[in-house]
Protein backbone atom coordinates (compact mmCIF):
# COMPACT_ATOMS: atom_id res chain seq x y z
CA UNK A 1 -5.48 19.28 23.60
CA UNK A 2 -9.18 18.81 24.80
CA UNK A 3 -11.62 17.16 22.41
CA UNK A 4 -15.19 16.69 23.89
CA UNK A 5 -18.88 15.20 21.80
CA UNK A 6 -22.28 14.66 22.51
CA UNK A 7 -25.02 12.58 21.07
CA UNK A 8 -28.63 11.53 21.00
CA UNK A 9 -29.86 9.26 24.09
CA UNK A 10 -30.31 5.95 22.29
CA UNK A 11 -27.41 6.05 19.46
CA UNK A 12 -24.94 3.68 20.02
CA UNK A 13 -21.19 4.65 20.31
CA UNK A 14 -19.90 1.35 21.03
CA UNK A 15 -16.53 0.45 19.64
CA UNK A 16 -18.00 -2.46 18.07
CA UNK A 17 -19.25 -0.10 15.24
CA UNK A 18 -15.33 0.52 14.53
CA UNK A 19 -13.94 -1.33 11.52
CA UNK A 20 -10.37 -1.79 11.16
CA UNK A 21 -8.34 -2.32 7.93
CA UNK A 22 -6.96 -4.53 9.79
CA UNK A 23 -4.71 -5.23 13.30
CA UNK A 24 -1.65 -6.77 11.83
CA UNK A 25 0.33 -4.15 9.73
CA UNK A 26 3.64 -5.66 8.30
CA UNK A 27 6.13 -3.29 6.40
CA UNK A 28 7.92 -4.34 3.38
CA UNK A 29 11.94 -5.51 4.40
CA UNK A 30 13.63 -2.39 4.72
CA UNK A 31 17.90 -1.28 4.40
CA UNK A 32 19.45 -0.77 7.91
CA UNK A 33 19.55 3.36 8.94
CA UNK A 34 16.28 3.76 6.12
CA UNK A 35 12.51 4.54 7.10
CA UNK A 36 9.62 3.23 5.49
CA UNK A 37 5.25 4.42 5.84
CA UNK A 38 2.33 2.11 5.91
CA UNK A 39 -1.21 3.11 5.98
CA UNK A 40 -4.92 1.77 7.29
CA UNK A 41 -8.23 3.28 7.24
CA UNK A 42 -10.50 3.03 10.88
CA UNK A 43 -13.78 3.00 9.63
CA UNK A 44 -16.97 4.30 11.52
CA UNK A 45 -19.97 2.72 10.93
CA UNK A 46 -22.15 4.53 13.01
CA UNK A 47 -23.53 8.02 12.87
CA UNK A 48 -21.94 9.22 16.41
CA UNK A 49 -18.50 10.15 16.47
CA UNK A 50 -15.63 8.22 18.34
CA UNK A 51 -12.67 9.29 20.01
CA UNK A 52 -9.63 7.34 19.68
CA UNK A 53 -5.88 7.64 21.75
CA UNK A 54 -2.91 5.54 20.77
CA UNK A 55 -1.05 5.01 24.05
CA UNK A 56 2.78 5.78 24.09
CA UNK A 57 5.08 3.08 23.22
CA UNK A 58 8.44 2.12 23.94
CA UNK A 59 9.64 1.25 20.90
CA UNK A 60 11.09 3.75 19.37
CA UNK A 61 11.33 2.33 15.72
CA UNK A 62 7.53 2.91 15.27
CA UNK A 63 5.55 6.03 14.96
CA UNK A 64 1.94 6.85 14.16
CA UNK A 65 -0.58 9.57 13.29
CA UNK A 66 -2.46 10.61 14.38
CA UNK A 67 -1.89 9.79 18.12
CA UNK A 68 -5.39 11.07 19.58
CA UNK A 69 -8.55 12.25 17.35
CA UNK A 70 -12.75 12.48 17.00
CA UNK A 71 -13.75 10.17 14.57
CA UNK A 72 -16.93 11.79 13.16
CA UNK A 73 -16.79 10.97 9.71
CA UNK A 74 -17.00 8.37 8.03
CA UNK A 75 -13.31 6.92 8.38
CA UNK A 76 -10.01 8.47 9.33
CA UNK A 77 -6.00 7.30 7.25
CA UNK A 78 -3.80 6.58 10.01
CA UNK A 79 0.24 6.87 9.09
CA UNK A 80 2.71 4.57 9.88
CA UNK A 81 6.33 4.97 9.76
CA UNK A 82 8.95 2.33 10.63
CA UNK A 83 12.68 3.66 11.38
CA UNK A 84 14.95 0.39 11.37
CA UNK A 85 18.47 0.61 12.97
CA UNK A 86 21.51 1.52 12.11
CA UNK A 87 23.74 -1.23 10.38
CA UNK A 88 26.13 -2.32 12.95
CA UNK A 89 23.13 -2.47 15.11
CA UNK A 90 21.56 -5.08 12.59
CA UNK A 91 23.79 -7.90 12.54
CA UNK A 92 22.10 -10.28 14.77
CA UNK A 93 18.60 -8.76 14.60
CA UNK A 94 16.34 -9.30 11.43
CA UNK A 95 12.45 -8.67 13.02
CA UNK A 96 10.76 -5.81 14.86
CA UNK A 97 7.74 -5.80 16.35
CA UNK A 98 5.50 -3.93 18.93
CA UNK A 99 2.10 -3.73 19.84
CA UNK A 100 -0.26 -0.31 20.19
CA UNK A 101 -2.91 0.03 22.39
CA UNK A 102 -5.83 2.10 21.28
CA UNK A 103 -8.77 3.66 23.89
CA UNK A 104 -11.74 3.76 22.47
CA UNK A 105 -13.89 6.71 23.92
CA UNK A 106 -11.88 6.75 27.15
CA UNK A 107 -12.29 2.64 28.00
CA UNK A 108 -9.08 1.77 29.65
CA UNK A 109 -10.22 -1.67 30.44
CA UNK A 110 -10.12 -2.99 27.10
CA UNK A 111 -8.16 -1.18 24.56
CA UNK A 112 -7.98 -2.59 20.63
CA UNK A 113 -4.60 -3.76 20.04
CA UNK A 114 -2.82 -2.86 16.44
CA UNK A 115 0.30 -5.15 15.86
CA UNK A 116 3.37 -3.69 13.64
CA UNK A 117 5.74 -5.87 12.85
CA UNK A 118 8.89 -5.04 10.03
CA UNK A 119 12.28 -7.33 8.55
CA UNK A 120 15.69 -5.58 8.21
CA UNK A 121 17.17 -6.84 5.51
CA UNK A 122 21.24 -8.44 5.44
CA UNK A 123 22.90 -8.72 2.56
CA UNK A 124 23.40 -12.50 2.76
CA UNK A 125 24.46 -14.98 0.46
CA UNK A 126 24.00 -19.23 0.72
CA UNK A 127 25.32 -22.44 -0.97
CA UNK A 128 22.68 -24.98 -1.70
CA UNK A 129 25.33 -27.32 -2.37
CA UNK A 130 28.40 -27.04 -0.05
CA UNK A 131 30.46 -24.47 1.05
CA UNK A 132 33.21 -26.26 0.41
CA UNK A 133 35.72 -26.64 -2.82
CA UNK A 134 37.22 -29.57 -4.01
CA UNK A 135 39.93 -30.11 -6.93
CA UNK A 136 41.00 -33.29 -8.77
CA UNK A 137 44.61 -34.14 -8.12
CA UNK A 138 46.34 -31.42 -10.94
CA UNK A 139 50.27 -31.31 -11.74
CA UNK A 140 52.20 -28.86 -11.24
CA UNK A 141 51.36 -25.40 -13.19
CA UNK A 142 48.45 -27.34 -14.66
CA UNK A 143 44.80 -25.83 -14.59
CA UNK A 144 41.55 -27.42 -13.04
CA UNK A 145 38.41 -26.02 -12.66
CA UNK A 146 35.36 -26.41 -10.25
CA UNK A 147 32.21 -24.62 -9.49
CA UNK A 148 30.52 -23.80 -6.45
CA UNK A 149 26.59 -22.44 -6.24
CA UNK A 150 26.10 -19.28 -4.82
CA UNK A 151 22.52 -17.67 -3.23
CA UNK A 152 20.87 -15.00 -2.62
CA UNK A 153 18.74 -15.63 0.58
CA UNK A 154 17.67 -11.46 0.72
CA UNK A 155 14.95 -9.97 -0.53
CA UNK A 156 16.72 -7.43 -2.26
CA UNK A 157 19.53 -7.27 -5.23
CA UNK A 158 22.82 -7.93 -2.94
CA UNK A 159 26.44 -6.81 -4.41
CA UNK A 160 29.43 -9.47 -3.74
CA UNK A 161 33.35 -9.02 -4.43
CA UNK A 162 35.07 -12.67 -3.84
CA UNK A 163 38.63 -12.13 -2.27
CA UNK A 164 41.27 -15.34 -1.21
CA UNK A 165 43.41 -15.97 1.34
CA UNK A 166 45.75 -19.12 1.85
CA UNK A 167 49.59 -20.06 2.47
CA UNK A 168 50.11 -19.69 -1.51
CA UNK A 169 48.06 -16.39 -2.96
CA UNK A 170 47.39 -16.27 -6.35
CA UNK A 171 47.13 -19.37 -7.78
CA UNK A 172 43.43 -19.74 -7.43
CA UNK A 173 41.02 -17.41 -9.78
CA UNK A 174 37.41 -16.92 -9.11
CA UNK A 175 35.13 -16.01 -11.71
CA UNK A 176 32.84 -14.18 -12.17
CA UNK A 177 35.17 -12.33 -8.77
CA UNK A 178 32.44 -9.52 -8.13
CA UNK A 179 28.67 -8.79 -9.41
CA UNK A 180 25.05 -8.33 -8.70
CA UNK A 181 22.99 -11.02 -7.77
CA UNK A 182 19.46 -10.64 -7.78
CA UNK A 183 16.57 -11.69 -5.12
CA UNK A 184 17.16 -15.57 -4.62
CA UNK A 185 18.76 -15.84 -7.49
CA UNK A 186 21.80 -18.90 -7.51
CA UNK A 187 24.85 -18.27 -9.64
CA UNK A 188 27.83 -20.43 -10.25
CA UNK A 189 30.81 -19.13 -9.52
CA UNK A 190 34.00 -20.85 -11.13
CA UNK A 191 37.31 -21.67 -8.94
CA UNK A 192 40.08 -22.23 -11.21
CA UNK A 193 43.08 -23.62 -9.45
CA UNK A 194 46.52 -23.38 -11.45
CA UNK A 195 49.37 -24.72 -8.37
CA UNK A 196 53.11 -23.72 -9.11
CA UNK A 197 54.50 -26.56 -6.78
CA UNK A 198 53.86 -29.90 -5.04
CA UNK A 199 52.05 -30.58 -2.27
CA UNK A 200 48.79 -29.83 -0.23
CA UNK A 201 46.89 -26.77 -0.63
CA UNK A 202 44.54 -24.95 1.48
CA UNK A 203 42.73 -21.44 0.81
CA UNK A 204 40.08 -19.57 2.31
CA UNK A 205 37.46 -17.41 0.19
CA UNK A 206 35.91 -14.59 1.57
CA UNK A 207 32.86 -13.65 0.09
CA UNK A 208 32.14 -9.38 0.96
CA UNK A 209 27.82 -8.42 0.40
CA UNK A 210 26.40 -5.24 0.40
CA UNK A 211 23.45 -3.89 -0.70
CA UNK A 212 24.47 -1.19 -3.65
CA UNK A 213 22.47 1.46 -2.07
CA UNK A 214 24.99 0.93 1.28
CA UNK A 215 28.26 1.36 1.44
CA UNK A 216 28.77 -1.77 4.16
CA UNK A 217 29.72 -5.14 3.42
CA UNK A 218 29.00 -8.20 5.28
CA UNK A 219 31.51 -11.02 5.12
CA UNK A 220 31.08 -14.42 5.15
């Protein structure tokens, strides 16, 4: 592709009469394996046009255009588009970020810099409180009940199914044992423990979240 433009002697084509929406674009939290678009206006505020080129990048997850362009009128609507990774490539890795640098009528030297920046969302759950359960003493094939606080620390509504495991299956009941919980939103969730003989007791709940759009839980 070859662009060229001339001008007056005397009109300034600086890139200080280049306006920017602004430098700093930050996508709304996105679903693992999902794309999302952002968009900013360069403005020119001079009469003489302006030739821009986005350098290549290595970060794959971003893309823009256009790359390379005159700027003659007035202003020119960039598009953004974020790509974030697929899930199993997510589980450690919540931010992504790179930076674009942008030539201004052919100035290498010192090249406007345009920051985008995006959060991949995990379907994860807290508890405020403790995520531990404790039960008053009970007899045998008695009933005792205690509740334990449950968040949601995403962004997004998060899906959970509550499953148990222990030496003696079955005698605890968890309620509600699956649901929706919205965006921060803390439930309590009810642990009813019924034992059918003496002793000790020690289970294990596994809580499974997805996001309902996915079909891959996260256990914690």
């Amino acid at each position: 592709q070859v662009s060229a433009h001339t001008w007056q002697k005397g009109l300034d084509s600086s890139p200080s009469s280049l306006a920017w929406d602004s430098k700093e674009i930050v996508f709304t939290p996105s679903l693992p394996s999902s794309c999302s678009y952002k968009t900013f206006r360069l403005l020119n505020n001079r009469d003489v046009p302006i030739q821009f080129n986005f350098r290549e990048f290595e970060n794959d997850a971003f893309e823009i255009l256009p790359k390379l362009g005159l700027l003659s009128q007035e202003n020119q609507i960039f598009l953004l588009k974020m790509k974030t990774p697929l899930f199993e490539e997510t589980k450690h890795k919540s931010l992504i970020t790179t930076t674009i640098l942008c030539d201004i009528n052919h100035d290498t030297k010192h090249p406007e810099k345009l920051i985008l920046s995006g959060t991949i969302q995990s379907p994860r759950v807290a508890f405020p409180d403790s995520s531990y359960v404790y039960f008053h003493p009970c007899v045998v094939d008695g009933r005792v009940k205690q509740g334990l606080r449950v968040k949601n620390t995403s962004q997004l509504p998060v899906e959970f199914v509550w499953t148990t495991q222990g030496a003696v299956p079955g005698i605890t009941r968890i309620t509600p044992n699956s649901g929706i919980m919205q965006p921060n939103e803390i439930q309590t969730h009810d642990w009813v423990f019924t034992p059918t003989n003496e002793g000790r007791h020690s289970f294990k709940g596994i809580i499974a979240t997805n996001f309902p759009q996915t079909q891959h839980y996260l256990e914690q």
